[in-house]
Protein backbone atom coordinates (compact mmCIF):
# COMPACT_ATOMS: atom_id res chain seq x y z
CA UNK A 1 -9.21 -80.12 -32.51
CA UNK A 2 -8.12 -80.36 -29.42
CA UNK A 3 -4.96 -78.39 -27.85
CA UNK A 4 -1.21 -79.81 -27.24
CA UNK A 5 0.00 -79.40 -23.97
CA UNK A 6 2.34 -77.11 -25.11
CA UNK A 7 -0.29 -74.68 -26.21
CA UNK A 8 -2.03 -74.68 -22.74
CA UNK A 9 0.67 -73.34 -21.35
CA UNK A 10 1.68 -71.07 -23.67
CA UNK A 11 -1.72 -69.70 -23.42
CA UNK A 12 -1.71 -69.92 -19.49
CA UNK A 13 1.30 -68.06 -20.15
CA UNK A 14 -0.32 -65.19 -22.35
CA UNK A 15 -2.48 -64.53 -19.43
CA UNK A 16 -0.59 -64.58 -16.69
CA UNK A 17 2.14 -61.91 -18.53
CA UNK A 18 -1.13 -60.12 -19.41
CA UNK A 19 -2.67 -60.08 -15.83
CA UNK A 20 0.83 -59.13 -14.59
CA UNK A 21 0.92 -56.13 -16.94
CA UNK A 22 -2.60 -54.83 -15.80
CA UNK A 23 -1.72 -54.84 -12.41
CA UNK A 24 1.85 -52.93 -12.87
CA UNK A 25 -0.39 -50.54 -15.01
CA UNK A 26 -3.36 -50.30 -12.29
CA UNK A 27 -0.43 -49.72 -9.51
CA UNK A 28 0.98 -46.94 -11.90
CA UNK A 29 -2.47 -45.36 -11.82
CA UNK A 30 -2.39 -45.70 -7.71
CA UNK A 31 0.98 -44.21 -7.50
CA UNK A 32 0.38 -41.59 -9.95
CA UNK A 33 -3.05 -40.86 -8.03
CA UNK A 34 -1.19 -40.39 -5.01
CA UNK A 35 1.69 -38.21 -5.99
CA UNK A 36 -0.98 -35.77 -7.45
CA UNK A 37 -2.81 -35.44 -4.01
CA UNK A 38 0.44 -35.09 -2.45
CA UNK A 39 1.30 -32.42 -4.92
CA UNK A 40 -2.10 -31.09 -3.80
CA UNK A 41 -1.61 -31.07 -0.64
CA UNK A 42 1.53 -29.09 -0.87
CA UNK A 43 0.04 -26.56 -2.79
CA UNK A 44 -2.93 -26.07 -0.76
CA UNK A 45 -0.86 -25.67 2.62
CA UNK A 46 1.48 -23.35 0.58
CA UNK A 47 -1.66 -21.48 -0.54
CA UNK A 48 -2.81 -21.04 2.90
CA UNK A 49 0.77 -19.77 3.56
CA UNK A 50 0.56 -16.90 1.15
CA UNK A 51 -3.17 -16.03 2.45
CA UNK A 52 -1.33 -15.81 5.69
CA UNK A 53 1.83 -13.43 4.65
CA UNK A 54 -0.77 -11.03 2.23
CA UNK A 55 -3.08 -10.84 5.69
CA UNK A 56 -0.10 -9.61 7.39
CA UNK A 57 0.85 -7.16 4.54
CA UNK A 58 -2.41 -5.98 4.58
CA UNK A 59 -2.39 -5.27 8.34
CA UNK A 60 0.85 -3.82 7.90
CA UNK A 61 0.18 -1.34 5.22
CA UNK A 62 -3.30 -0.83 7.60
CA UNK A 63 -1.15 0.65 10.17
CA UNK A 64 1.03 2.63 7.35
CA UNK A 65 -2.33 4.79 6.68
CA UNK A 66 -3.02 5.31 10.40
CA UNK A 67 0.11 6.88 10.35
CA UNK A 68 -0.55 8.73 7.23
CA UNK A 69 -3.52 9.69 8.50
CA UNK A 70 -1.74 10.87 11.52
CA UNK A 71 0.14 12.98 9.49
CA UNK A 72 -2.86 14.54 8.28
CA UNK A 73 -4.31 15.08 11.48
CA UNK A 74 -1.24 17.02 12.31
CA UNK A 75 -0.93 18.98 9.04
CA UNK A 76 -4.39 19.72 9.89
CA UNK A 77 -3.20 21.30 13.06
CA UNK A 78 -0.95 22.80 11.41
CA UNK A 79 -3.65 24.58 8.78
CA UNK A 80 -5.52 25.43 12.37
CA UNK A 81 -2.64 27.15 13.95
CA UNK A 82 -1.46 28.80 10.29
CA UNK A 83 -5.63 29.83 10.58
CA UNK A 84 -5.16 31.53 14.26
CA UNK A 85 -1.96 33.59 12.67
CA UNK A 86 -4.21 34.96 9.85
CA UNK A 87 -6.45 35.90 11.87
CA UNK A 88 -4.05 37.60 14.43
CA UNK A 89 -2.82 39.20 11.35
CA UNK A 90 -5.81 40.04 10.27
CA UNK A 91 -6.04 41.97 13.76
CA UNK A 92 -3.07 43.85 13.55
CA UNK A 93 -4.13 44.97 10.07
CA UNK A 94 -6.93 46.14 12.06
CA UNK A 95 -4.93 47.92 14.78
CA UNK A 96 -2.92 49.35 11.88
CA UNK A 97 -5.69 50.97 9.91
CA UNK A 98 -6.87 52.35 13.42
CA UNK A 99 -3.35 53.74 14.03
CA UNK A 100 -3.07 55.22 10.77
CA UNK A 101 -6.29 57.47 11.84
CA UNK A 102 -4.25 58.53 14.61
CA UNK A 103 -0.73 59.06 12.73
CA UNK A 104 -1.41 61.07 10.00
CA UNK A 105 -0.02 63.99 11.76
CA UNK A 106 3.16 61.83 12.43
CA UNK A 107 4.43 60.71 9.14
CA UNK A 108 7.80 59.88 10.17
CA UNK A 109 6.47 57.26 12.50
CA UNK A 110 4.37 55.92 9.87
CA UNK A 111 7.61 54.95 7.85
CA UNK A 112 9.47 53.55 10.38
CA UNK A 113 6.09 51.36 11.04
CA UNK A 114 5.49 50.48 7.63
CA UNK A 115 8.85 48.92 7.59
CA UNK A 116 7.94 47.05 10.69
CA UNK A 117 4.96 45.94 8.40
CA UNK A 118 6.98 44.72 5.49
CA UNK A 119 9.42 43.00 7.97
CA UNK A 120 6.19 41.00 8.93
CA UNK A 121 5.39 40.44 5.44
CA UNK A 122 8.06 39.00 4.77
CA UNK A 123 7.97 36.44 8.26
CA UNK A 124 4.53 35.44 7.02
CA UNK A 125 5.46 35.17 3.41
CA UNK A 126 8.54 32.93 4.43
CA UNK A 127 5.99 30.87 6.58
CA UNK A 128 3.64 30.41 3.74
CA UNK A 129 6.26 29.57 1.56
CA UNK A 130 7.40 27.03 3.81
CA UNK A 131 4.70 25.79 4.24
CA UNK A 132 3.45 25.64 1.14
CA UNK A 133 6.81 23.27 0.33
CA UNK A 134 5.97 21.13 3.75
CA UNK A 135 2.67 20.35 1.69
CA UNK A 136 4.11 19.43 -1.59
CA UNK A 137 6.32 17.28 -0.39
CA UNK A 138 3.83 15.34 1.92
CA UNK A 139 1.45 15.59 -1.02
CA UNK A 140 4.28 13.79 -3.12
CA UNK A 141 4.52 10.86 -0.46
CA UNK A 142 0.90 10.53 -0.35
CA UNK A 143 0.71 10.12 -3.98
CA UNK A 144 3.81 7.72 -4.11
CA UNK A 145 2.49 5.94 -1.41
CA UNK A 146 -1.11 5.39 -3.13
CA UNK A 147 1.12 4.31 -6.22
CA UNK A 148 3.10 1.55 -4.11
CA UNK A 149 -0.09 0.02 -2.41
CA UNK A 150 -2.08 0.54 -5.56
CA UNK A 151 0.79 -1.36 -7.65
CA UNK A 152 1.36 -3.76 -4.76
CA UNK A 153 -2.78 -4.91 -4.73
CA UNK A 154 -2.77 -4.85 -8.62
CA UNK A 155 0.59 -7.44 -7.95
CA UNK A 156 -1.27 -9.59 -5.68
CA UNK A 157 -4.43 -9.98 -7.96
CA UNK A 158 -2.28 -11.00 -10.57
CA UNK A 159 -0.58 -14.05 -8.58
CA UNK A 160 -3.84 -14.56 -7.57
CA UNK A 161 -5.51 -17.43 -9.37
């Protein structure tokens, strides 16, 4: 049985089509090979890019508590001096008890000094009322702060792969 010269080359043919189509396939492979390390590539440099920014927002919001903590340092002044004023008040009580020894004769001058004492009273009660609103509302930023950076890290671990 032997083979027509027309069959040899359709079979010559059949495998040159079919070595053709191997090689279009392998170069496929190449191609797609390289467009995924290119893709790879991108994302890794855009990776690094993000590390970069979230570094910076984290040195940002670094220098956010130094100045919150700042503020603290200053409210804590603040409790210092309030401290002093107590305890110059706590003085004057003193001087007052001693000087109501020495009034009783004089009761007229008592009254006119015990309004002089509820005048101050009221000054200190003001100030500690004042106060007292200074802290809530520094206590509200410090809590709506902690929210922000604790929602903001909680964001950031969630992009996070």
């Amino acid at each position: 049985m032997a083979l027509a010269q027309e069959d040899i080359e359709q079979i010559q043919n059949l495998i040159r089509e079919n070595i053709s189509e191997r090689l279009l396939a392998q170069n496929v492979n190449v191609r797609y090979e390289l467009d995924l390390r290119e893709r790879t590539i991108r994302v890794e440099e855009e990776l690094k890019h993000q590390r970069e920014l979230m570094l910076e927002g984290f040195k940002q919001m670094e220098k956010r508590f130094e100045q919150v903590d700042k503020r603290f340092e200053q409210i804590d002044k603040r409790f210092e001096q309030i401290d002093k004023r107590f305890e110059l008040i706590e003085k004057r009580f003193e001087q007052i008890d001693k000087r109501f020894e020495q009034v009783e004769r004089r009761f007229e001058q008592i009254d006119k000094r015990f309004e002089q004492v509820d005048k101050r009273f009221e000054q200190v009660h003001s100030e500690i009322m004042a106060i007292h609103s200074e802290i809530k509302l520094l206590m509200r930023w410090g809590v709506g702060t902690l929210l922000a950076v604790a929602s903001l890290v909680v964001a950031v671990l969630r992009v996070m792969p």
